[in-house]
Protein backbone atom coordinates (compact mmCIF):
# COMPACT_ATOMS: atom_id res chain seq x y z
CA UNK A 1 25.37 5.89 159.06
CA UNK A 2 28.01 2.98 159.08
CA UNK A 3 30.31 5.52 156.85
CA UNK A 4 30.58 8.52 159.69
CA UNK A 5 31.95 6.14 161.96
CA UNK A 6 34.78 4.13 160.66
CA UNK A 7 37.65 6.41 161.35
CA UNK A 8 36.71 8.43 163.91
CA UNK A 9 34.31 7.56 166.83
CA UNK A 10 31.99 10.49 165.33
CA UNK A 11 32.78 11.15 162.30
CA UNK A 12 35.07 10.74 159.24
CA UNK A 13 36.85 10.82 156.30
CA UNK A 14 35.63 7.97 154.41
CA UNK A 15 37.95 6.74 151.15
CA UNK A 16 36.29 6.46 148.44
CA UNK A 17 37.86 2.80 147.16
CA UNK A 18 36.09 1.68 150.08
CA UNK A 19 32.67 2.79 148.85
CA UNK A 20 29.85 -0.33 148.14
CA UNK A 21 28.93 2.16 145.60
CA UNK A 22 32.22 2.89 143.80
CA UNK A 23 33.19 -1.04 143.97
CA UNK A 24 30.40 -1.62 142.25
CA UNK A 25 30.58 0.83 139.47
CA UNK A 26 33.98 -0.87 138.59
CA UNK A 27 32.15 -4.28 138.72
CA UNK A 28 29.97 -3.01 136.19
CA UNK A 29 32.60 -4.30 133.61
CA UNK A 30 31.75 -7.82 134.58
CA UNK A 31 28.11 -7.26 132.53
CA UNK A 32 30.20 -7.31 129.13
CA UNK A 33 29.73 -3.25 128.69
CA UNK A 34 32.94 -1.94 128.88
CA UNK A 35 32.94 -1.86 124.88
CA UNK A 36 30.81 -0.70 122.31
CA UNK A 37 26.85 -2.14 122.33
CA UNK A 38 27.09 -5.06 120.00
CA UNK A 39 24.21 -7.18 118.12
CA UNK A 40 20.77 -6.03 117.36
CA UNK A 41 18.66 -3.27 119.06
CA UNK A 42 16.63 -5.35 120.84
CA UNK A 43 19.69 -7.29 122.16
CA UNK A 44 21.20 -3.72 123.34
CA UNK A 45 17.94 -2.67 124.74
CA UNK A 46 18.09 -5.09 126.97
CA UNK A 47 21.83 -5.10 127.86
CA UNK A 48 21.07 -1.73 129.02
CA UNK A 49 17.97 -2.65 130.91
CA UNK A 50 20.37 -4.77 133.08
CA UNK A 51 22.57 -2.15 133.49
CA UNK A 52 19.96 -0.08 134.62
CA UNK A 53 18.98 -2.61 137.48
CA UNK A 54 22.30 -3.11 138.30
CA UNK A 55 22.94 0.37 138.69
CA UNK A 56 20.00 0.58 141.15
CA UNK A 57 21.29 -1.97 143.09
CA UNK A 58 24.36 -0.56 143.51
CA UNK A 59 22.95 2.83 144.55
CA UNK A 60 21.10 1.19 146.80
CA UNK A 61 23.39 -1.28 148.66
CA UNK A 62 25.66 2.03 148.97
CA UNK A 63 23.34 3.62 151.30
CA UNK A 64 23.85 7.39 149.44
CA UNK A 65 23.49 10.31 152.19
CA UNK A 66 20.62 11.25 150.15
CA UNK A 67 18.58 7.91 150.99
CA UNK A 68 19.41 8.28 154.91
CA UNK A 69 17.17 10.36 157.75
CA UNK A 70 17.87 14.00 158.12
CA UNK A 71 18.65 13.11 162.08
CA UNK A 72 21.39 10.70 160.89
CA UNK A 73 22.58 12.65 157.71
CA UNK A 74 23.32 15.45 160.46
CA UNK A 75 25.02 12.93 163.42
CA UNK A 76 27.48 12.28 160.46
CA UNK A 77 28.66 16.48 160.54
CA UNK A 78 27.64 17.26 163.94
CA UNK A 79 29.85 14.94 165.74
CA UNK A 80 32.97 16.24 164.90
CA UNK A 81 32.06 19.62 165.45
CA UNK A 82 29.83 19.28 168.41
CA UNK A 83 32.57 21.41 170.59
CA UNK A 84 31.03 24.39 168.95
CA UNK A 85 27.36 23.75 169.63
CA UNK A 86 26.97 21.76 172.95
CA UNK A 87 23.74 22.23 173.38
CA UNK A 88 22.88 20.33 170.19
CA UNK A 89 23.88 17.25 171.90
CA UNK A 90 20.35 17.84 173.97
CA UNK A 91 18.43 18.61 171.41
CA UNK A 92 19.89 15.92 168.66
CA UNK A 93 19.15 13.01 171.16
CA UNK A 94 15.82 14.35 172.12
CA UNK A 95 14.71 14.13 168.77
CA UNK A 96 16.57 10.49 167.98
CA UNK A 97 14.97 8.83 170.85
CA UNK A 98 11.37 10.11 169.65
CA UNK A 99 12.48 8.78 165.57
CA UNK A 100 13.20 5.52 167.44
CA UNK A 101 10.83 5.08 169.85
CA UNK A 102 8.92 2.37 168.34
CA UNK A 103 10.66 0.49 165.12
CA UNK A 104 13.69 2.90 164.33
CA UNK A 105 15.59 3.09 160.91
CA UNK A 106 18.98 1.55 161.58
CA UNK A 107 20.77 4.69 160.86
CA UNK A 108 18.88 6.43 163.45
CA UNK A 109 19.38 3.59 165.96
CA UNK A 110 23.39 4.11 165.29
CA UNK A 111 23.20 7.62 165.65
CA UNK A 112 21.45 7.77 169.09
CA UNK A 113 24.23 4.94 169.69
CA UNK A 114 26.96 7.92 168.80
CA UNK A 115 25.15 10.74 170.47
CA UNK A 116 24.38 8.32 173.63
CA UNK A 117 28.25 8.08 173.45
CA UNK A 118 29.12 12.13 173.61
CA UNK A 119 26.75 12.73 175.78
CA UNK A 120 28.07 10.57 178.05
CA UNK A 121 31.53 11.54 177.54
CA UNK A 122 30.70 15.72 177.37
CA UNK A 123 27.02 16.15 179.01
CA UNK A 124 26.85 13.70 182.02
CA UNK A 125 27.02 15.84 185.34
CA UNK A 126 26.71 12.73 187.48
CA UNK A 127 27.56 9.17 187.34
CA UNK A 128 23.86 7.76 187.07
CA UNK A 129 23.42 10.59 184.21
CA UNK A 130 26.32 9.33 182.69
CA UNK A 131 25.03 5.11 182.76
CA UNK A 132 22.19 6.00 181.89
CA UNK A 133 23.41 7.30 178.42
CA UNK A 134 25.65 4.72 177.87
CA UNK A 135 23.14 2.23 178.76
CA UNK A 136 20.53 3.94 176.04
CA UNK A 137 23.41 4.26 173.29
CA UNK A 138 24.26 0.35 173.90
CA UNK A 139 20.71 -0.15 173.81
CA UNK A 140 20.21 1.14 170.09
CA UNK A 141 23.16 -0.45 168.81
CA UNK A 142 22.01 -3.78 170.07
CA UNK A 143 18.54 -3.06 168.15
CA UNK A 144 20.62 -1.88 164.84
CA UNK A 145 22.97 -5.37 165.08
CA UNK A 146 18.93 -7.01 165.87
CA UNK A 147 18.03 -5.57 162.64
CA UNK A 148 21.29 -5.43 160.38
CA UNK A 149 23.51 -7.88 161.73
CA UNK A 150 26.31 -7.35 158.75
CA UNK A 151 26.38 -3.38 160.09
CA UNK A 152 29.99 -2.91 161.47
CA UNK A 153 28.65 0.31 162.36
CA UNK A 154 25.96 -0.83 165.19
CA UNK A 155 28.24 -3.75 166.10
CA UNK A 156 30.97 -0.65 167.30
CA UNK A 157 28.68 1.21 168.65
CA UNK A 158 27.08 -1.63 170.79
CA UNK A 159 30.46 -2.78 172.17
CA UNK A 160 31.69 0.92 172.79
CA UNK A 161 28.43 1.83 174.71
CA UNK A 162 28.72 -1.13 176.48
CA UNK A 163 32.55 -1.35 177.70
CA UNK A 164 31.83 2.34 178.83
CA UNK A 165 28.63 1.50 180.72
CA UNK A 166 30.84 -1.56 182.26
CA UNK A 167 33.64 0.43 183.30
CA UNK A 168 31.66 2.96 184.78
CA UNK A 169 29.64 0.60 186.48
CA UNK A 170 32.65 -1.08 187.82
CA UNK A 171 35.35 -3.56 187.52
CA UNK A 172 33.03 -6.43 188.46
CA UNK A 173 30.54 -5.22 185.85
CA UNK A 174 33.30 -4.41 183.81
CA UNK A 175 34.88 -7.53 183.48
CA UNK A 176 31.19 -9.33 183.57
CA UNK A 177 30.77 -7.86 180.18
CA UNK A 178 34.22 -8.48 178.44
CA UNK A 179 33.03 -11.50 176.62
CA UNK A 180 30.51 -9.35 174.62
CA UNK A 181 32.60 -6.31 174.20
CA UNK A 182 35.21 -8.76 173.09
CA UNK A 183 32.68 -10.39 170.28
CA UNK A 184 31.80 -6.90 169.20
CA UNK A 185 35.48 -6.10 168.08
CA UNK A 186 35.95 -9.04 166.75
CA UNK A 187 32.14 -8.71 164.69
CA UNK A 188 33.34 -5.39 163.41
CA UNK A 189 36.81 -6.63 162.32
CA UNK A 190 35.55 -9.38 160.97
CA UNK A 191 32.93 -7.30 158.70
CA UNK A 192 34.99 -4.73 157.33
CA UNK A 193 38.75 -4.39 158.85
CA UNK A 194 39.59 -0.73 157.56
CA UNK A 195 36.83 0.35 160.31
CA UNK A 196 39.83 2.43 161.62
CA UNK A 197 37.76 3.13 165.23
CA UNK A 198 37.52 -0.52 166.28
CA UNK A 199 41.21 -0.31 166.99
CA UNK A 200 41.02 2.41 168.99
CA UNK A 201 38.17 0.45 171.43
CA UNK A 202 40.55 -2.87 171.09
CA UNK A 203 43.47 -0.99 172.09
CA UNK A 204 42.09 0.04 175.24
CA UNK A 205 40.50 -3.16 176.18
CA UNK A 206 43.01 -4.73 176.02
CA UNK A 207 45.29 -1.85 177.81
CA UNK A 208 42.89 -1.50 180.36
CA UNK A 209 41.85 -5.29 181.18
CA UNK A 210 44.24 -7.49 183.88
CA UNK A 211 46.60 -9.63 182.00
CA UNK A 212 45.25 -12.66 183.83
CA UNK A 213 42.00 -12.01 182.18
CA UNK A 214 43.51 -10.97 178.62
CA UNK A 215 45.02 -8.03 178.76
CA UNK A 216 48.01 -7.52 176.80
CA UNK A 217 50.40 -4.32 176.19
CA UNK A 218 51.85 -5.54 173.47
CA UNK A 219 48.75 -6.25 171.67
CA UNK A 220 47.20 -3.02 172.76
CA UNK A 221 50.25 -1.16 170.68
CA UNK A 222 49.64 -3.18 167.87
CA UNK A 223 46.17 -2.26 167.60
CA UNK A 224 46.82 1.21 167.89
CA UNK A 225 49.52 1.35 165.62
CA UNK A 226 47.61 -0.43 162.91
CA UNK A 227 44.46 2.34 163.56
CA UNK A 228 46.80 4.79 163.19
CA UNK A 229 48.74 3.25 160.17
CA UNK A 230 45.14 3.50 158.61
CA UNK A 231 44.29 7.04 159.66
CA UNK A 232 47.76 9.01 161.21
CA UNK A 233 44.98 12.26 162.14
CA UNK A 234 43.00 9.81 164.68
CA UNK A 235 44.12 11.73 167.33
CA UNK A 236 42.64 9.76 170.32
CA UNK A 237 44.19 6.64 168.94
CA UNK A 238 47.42 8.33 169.43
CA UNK A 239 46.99 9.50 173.07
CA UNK A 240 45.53 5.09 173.38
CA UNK A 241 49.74 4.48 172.12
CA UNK A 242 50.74 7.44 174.55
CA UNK A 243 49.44 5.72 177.40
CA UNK A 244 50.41 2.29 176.18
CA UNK A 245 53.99 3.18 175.79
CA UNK A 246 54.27 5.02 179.13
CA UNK A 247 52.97 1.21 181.15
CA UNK A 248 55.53 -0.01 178.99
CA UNK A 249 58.00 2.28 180.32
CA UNK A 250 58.97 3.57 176.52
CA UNK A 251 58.73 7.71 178.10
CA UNK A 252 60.76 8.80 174.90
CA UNK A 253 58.55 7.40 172.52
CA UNK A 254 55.34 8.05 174.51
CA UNK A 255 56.10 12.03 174.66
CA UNK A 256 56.68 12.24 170.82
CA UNK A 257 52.83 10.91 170.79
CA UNK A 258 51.55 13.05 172.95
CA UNK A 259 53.39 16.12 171.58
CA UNK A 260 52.12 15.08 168.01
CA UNK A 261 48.79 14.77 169.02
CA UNK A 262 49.21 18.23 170.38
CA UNK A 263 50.92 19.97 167.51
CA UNK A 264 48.05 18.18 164.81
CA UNK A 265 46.99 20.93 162.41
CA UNK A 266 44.51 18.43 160.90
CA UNK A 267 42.74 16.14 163.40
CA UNK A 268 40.40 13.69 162.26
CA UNK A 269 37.62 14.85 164.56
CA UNK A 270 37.90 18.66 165.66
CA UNK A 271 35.65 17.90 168.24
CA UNK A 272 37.31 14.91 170.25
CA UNK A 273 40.50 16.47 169.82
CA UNK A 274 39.29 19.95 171.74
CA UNK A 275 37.58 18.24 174.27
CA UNK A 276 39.22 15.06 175.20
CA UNK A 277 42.67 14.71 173.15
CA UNK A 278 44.75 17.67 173.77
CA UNK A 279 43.55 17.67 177.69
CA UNK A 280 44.39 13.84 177.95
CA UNK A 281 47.79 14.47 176.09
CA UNK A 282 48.65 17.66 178.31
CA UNK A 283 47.70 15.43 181.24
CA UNK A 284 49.74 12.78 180.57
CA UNK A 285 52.84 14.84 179.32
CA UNK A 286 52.90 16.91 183.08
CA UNK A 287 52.37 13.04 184.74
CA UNK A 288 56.17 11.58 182.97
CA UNK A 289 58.08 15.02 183.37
C-alpha cells in the first residue's frame, strides 16, 4: 500500500528505480553471478539455490500487488478516480473497517487511513461526520506505524488524518497536536525522502501554523517546490505554492501556479484535481484579480 501513496495523497505513479524489488535485482550481482556458473555441479547447484532464496526475499520485501488484499490492491486505483464513482467511497470503507476490525493487515489499515481521508474531504455533510472520519483514518494509521513502524506510508497517513482532525477541531486542538504531526513528517522523510506527498502536508503546516509557534513561509515554498521538483503533475502541491506565494505577496508568480494547475492535461491524481484543485485554483485566482 506504501507505493499508491508517495506522490499523490491517493494514488501514484511510482518510479521504478525506487522499487525494493528492482534494487534488489541489481544487487543480485553482489552473489558473484553476473558471469558464467563456474566450478563443479554441485558448487553451481548451490550458487543457484542462493539465488533462489535471494530472489524470494526480494519478492517479498517488495510487497508485489499480487501479495496485497484485494481491498487495498483497489484503494491504490480507486483513489484517483473516485470523482467518477462517489458512492464507492461508502461502500470501500464499509468493507475496510469490517477487514480491520480485529488485527488488520497493514495495507488495509493504510487504506482505511486514505479512504478515512476522502471521505472526509468529499463525503462529510457535517462537521462531526467529517471528525469522525478523520479521527478513524488517524486511528488506522497509528495501528499500521504500531505494527510496521519503518512504513512511510502509515506514518503519512497518521499525521495527515491527524492535522485534519486538529484543524477541524480547532486551533487549540490544532496546535495541541503539532508536535505529533510534526514527528510524522519528519518519520516519513526520514524513511524514504522521494515520498513526494509528505511535502505537500509539510508545506501547509508550516503555511498554516503562527510563526511564533513555527510557521514559516519561506520554508513552506521550499517544501513545495521540492514536492513538485519530484513530481511537476502534483497538482495540489501547486495550488499549496499558489497560496504560499500570494501571503508572500509574489501575485505574479502565484497566478502562473494557479493557471498551470488549471491548464494540466496530465494531473497526477484525476480525482483531487476535479474535486479540490481546479475549484481551489479558480478560487484563489478571482480572490488576487
Amino acid at each position: 500500500m506504501e507505493r499508491g501513496c508517495r506522490n499523490s495523497y491517493a494514488s501514484g505513479g511510482w518510479g521504478a528505480l525506487n522499487d525494493p524489488a528492482t534494487r534488489g535485482w541489481h544487487d543480485l550481482k553482489g552473489h558473484g553471478l553476473s558471469g558464467p556458473l563456474n566450478g563443479s555441479w554441485l558448487t553451481n547447484c548451490r550458487r543457484l539455490k542462493r539465488l533462489f532464496f535471494s530472489m524470494l526475499l526480494v519478492l517479498l520485501a517488495g510487497a508485489p500487488s499480487w501479495a496485497r488484499s484485494p481491498l487495498a490492491a483497489e484503494v491504490g486505483t480507486f483513489s484517483t478516480l473516485y470523482h467518477e464513482r462517489l458512492a464507492r467511497v461508502d461502500t470501500i470503507r464499509e468493507e475496510l473497517e469490517r477487514a480491520t476490525d480485529k488485527d488488520g493487515d497493514v495495507d488495509d489499515l493504510i487504506a482505511l487511513a486514505q479512504v478515512c481521508f476522502i471521505w472526509g474531504d468529499v463525503r462529510a455533510t457535517t462537521t462531526e461526520k467529517r471528525l469522525e472520519a478523520y479521527d478513524e483514518g488517524r486511528m488506522a494509521a497509528k495501528r499500521a506505524v504500531k505494527v510496521d513502524p519503518k512504513n512511510a506510508a502509515a506514518h503519512f497517513w497518521y499525521g495527515t488524518n491527524t492535522a485534519l482532525w486538529g484543524q477541524t477541531k480547532g486551533v487549540i486542538r490544532s496546535l495541541f497536536l503539532l508536535p505529533t504531526v510534526q514527528g510524522e513528517i519528519q518519520a516519513v522523510l526520514d524513511l524514504d525522502p522521494n515520498f513526494t506527498a509528505v511535502y505537500a502536508l509539510a508545506g501547509n503546516v508550516l503555511y498554516e501554523v503562527p510563526a511564533l509557534l513555527g510557521g514559516d513561509l519561506r520554508k513552506a515554498e521550499q517544501m513545495f517546490r521540492t514536492g513538485l521538483a519530484q513530481d511537476p503533475n502534483f497538482t495540489g502541491m501547486r495550488v499549496g505554492l499558489a497560496k504560499t506565494l500570494i501571503k508572500q505577496g509574489r501575485i505574479l508568480e502565484a497566478r502562473r501556479e494557479l493557471q498551470a494547475v488549471l491548464d494540466e492535461k496530465t494531473p497526477r491524481n484525476m480525482a483531487e484535481w476535479v474535486m479540490k484543485d481546479t475549484k481551489a485554483a479558480r478560487a484563489l485566482l478571482q480572490s488576487i484579480r
